[in-house]
Protein backbone atom coordinates (compact mmCIF):
# COMPACT_ATOMS: atom_id res chain seq x y z
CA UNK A 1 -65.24 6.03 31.84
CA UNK A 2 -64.17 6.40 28.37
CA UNK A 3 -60.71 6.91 28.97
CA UNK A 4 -60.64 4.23 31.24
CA UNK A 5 -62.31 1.68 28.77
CA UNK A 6 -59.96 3.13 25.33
CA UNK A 7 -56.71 2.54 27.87
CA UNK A 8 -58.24 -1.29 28.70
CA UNK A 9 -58.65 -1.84 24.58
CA UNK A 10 -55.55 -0.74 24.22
CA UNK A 11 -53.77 -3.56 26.96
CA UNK A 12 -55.79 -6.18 25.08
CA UNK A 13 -54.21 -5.09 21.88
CA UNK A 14 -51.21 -5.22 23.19
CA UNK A 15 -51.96 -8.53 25.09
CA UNK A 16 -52.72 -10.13 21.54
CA UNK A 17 -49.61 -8.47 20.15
CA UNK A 18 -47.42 -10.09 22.60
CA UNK A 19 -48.84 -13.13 21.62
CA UNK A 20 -47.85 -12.99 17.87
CA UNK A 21 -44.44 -12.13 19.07
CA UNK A 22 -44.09 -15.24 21.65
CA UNK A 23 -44.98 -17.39 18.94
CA UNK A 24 -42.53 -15.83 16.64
CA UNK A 25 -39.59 -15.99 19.10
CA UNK A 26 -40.65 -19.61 20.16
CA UNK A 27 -39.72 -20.42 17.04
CA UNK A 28 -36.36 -19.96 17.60
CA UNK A 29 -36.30 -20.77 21.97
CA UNK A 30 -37.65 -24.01 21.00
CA UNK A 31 -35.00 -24.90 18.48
CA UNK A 32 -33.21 -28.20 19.37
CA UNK A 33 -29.38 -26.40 19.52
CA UNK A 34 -26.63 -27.77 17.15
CA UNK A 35 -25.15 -31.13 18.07
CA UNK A 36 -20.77 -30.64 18.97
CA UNK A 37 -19.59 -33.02 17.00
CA UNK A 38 -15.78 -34.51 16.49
CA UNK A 39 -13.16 -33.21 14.26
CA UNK A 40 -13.29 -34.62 10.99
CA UNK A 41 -10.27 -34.98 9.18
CA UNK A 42 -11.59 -33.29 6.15
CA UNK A 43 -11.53 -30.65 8.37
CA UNK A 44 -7.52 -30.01 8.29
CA UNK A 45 -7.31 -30.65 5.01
CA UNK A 46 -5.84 -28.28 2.57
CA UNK A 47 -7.67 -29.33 -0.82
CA UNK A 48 -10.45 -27.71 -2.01
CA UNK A 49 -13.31 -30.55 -1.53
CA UNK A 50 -16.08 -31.70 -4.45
CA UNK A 51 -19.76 -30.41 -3.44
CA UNK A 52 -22.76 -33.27 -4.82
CA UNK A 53 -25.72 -32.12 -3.90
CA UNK A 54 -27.52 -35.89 -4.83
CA UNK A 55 -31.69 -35.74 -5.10
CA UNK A 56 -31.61 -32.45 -2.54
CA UNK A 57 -35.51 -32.05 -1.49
CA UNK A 58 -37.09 -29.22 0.43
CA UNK A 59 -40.16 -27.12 1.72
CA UNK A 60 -40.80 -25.22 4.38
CA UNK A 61 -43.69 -26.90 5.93
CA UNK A 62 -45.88 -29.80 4.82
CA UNK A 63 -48.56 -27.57 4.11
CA UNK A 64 -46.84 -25.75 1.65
CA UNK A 65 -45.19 -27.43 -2.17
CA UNK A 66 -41.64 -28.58 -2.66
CA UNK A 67 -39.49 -25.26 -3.33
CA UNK A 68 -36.85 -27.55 -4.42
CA UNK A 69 -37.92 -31.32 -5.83
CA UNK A 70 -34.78 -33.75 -6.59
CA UNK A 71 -32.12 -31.06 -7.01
CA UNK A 72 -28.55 -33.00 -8.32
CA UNK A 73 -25.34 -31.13 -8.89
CA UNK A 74 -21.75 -31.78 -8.41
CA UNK A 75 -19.40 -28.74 -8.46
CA UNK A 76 -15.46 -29.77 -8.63
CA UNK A 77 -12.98 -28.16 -6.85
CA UNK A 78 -12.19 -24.96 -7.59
CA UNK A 79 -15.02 -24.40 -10.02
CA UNK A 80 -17.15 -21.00 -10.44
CA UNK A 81 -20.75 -21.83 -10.59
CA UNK A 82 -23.62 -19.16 -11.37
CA UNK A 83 -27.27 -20.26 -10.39
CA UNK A 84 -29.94 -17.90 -12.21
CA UNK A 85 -33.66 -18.00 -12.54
CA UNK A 86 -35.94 -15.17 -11.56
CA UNK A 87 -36.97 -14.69 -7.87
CA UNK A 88 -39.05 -17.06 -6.08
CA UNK A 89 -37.27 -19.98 -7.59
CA UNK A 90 -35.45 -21.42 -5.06
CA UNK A 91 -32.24 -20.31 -5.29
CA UNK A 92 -31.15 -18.74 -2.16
CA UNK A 93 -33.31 -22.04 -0.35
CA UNK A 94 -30.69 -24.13 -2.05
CA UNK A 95 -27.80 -21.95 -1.10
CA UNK A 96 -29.22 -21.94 2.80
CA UNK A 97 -29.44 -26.09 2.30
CA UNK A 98 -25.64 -26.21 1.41
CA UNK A 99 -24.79 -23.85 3.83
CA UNK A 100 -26.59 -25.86 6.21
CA UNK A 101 -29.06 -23.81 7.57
CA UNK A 102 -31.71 -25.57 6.48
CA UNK A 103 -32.06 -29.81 6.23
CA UNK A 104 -33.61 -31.18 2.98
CA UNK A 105 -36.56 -33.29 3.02
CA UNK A 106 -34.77 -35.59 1.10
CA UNK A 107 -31.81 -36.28 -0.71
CA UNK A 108 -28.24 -35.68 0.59
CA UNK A 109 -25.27 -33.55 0.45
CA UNK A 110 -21.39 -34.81 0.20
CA UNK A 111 -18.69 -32.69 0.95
CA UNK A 112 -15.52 -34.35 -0.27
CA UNK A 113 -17.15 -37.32 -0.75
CA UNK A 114 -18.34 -37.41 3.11
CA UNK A 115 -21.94 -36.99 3.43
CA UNK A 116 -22.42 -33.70 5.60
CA UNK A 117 -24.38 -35.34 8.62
CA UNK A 118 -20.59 -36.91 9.38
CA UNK A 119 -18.60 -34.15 8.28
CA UNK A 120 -20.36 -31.73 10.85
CA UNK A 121 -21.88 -28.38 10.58
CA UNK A 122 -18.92 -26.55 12.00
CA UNK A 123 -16.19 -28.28 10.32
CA UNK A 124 -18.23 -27.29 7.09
CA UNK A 125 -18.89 -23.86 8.21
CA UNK A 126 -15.33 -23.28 8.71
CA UNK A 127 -14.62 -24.14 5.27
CA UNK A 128 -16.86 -21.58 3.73
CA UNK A 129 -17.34 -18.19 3.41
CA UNK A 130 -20.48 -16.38 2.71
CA UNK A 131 -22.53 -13.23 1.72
CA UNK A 132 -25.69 -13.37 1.66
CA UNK A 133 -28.82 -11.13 1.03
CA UNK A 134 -29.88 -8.08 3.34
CA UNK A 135 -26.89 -9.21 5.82
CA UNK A 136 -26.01 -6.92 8.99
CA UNK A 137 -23.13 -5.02 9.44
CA UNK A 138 -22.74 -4.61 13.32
CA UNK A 139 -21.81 -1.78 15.76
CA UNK A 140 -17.55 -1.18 15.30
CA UNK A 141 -15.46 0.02 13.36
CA UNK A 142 -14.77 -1.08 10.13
CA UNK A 143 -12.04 -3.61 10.62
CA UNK A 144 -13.87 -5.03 13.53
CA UNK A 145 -16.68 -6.05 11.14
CA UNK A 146 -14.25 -7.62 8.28
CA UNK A 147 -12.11 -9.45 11.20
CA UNK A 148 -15.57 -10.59 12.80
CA UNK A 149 -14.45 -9.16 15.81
CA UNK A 150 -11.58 -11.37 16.00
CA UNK A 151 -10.00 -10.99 19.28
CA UNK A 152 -6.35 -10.69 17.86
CA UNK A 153 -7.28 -9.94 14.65
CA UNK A 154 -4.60 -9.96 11.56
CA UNK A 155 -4.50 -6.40 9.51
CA UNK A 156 -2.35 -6.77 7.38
CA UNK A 157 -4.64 -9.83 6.41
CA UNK A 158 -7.90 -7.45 6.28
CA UNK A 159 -6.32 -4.96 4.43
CA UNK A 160 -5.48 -7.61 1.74
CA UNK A 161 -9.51 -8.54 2.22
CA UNK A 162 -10.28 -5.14 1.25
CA UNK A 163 -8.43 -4.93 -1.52
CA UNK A 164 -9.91 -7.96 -2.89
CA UNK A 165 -12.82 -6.40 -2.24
CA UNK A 166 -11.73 -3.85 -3.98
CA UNK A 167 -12.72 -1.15 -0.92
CA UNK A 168 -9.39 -0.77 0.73
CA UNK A 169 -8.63 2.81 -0.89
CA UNK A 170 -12.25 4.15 -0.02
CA UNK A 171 -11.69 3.16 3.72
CA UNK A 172 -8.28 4.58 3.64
CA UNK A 173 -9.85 7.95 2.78
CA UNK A 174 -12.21 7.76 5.14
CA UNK A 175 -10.64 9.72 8.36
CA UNK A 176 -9.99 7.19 10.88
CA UNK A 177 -9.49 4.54 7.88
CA UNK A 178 -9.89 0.95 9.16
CA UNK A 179 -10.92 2.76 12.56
CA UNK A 180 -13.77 4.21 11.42
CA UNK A 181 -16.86 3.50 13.52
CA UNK A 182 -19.89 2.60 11.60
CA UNK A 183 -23.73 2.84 12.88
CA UNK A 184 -26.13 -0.21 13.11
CA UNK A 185 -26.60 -2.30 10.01
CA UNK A 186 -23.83 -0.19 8.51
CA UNK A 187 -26.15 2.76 7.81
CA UNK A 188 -23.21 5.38 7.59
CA UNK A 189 -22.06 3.25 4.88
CA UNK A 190 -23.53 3.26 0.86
CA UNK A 191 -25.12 -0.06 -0.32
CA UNK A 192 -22.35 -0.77 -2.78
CA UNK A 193 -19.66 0.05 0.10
CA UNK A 194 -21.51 -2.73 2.83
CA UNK A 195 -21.67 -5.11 0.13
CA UNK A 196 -17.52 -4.90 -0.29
CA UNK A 197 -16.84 -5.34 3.43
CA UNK A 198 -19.19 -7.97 3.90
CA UNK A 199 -17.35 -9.73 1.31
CA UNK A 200 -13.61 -8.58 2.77
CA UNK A 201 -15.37 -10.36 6.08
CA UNK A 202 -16.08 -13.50 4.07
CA UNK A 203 -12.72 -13.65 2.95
CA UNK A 204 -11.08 -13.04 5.83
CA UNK A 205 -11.72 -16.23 7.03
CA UNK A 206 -9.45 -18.28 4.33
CA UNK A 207 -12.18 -19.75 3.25
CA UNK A 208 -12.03 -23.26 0.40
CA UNK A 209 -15.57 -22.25 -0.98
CA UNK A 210 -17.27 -18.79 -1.29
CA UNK A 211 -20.96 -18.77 -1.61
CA UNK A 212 -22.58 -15.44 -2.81
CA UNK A 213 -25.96 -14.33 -3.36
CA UNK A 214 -26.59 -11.40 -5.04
CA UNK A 215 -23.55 -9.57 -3.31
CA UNK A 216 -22.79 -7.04 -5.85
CA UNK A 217 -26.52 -5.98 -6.57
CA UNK A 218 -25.68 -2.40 -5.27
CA UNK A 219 -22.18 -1.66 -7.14
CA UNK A 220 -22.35 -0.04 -10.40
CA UNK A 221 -20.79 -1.82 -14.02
CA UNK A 222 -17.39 -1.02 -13.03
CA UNK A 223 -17.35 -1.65 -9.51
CA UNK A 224 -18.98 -4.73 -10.18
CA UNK A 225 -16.10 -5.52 -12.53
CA UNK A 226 -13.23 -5.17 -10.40
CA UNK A 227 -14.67 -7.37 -7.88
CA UNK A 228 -15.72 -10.14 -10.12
CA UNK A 229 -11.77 -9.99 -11.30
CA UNK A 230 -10.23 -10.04 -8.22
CA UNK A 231 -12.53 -12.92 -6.47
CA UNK A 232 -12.26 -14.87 -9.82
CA UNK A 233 -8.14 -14.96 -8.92
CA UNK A 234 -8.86 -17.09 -6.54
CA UNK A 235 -7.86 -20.75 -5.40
CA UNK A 236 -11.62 -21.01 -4.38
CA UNK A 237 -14.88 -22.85 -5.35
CA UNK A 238 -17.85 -20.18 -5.83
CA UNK A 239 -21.22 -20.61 -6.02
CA UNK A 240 -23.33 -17.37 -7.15
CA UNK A 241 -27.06 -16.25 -7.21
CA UNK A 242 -27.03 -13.52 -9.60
CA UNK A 243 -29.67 -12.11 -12.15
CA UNK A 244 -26.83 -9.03 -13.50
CA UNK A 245 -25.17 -10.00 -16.76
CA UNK A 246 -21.75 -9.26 -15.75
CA UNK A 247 -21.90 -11.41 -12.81
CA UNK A 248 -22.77 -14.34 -14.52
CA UNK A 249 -20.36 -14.03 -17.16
CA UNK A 250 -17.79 -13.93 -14.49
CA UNK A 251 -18.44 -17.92 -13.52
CA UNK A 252 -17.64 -20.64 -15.98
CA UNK A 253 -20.70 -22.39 -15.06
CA UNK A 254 -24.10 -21.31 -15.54
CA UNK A 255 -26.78 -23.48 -13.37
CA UNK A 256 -30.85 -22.75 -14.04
CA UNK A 257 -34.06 -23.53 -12.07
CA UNK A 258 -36.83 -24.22 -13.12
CA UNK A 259 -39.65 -25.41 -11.47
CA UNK A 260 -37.31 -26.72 -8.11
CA UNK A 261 -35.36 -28.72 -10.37
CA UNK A 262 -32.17 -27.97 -12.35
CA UNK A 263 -33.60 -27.34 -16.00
CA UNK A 264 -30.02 -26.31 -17.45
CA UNK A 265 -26.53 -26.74 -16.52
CA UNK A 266 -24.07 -24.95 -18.80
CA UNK A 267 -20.76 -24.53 -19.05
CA UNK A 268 -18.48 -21.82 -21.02
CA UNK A 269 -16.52 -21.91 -23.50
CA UNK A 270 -13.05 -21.33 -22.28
CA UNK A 271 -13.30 -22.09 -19.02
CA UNK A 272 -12.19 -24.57 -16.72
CA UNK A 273 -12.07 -25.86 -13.07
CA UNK A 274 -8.70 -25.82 -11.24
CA UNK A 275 -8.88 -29.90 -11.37
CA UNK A 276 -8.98 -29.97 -15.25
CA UNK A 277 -5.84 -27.34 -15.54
CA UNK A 278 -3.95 -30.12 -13.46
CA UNK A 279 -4.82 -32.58 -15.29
């Protein structure tokens, strides 16, 4: 009797478990899929387009306070922007809103001058690359994961990735180089290496604007150096959440939250966007 009645509490725990997880995956089964929507012209073009970010609102539920409350920002072409504040601020949310994974509450977002609702998620996801905190590595080899699998994938272009990346000489030392398999999540890899080829992926796609947060937390000083150098050669627009020093000296644009809201917006000595060294 008592085994029979411990094995019975132990379906209905399981019964209420199941439960939990069917409203956690309905979450994402009930999800209205992304509308196809035209080719925009913007699309094929080759200039590096202005971001305005104009009154940007957002929370996660109505129950819960605005994480970010009439955010405005315009970042030119070509510019390196750094957005810093401690954690819990907001600024991955507003990294996830221009990416487009999330819609504000209010306020709007131009791309080029084209608010992003006409522009269309996929013609703006194919403009930009990004890293972005805790992401996966996947089950391949290593120049599967920086080609994204790509079906006829370029090396000679992911070996230039790498180098960027400034991991190209530790995967040619590895001994099956670019053909080296790597385990779920990249767990044969060190933190500092997965952060590299995640960014060698990003850039393999040619992308106009690079958004980055916190993708050199696991590289030491010098590491973290070389990288900053080589992405800051550029002809690219990046956007960075950072809290390390020499990361945010690397931008020429320094962006803080505060309270949802955009308390400073700073800009180096020195530096310049790629629009004002035309002009």
């Amino acid at each position: 009797f008592a085994t029979r009645v411990s094995a019975l509490i132990d379906k209905v725990v399981e019964l209420k478990m199941l439960r939990l997880q069917a409203e956690r995956l309905a979450d994402i089964v009930l999800t209205a899929p992304e509308q196809e929507e035209a080719a925009h012209p913007l699309r094929r073009s080759t200039d590096i387009p202005v971001i305005e970010l104009r009154d940007l609102s957002f929370a996660y539920s109505d129950a819960e306070p605005d994480v970010l409350c009439g955010v405005s920002l315009r970042i030119g072409p070509g510019e390196p922007v750094a957005i810093v504040r401690p954690a819990g601020w907001g600024k991955t949310t507003l990294l996830k809103l221009i990416l487009g994974i999330h819609a504000p509450k209010g306020g709007e977002m131009l791309i080029g001058g084209v608010p992003l609702s006409q522009l269309g998620l996929r013609a703006w996801r194919d403009m930009v690359g990004v890293v972005m905190q805790d992401e996966p590595l996947f089950s391949g080899s290593i120049s599967d994961n920086i080609s994204f699998f790509d079906l006829q994938p370029d090396m000679d272009w992911v070996m230039h990735c790498a180098r960027v990346a400034s991991v190209h000489d530790e995967i040619e030392a590895m001994p099956m180089g670019y053909h080296t398999l790597i385990g779920d999540m990249g767990s044969s890899l060190s933190g500092g290496q997965k952060q590299r080829i995640l960014l060698a992926r990003a850039l393999y796609k040619r992308p106009k604007i690079l958004l980055l947060d916190e993708a050199t937390s696991a590289l030491d000083v010098e590491g973290e150096r070389l990288v900053n150098q080589a992405v800051r050669q550029l002809a690219l627009t990046r956007v960075i959440v950072a809290h390390r020093p020499e990361t945010i000296a690397s931008a020429g644009r320094v962006v803080a939250l505060n309270g949802g809201r955009v308390a400073q917006d700073l800009r180096s000595v020195g530096h310049s966007t790629n629009s004002e060294r035309e002009a």
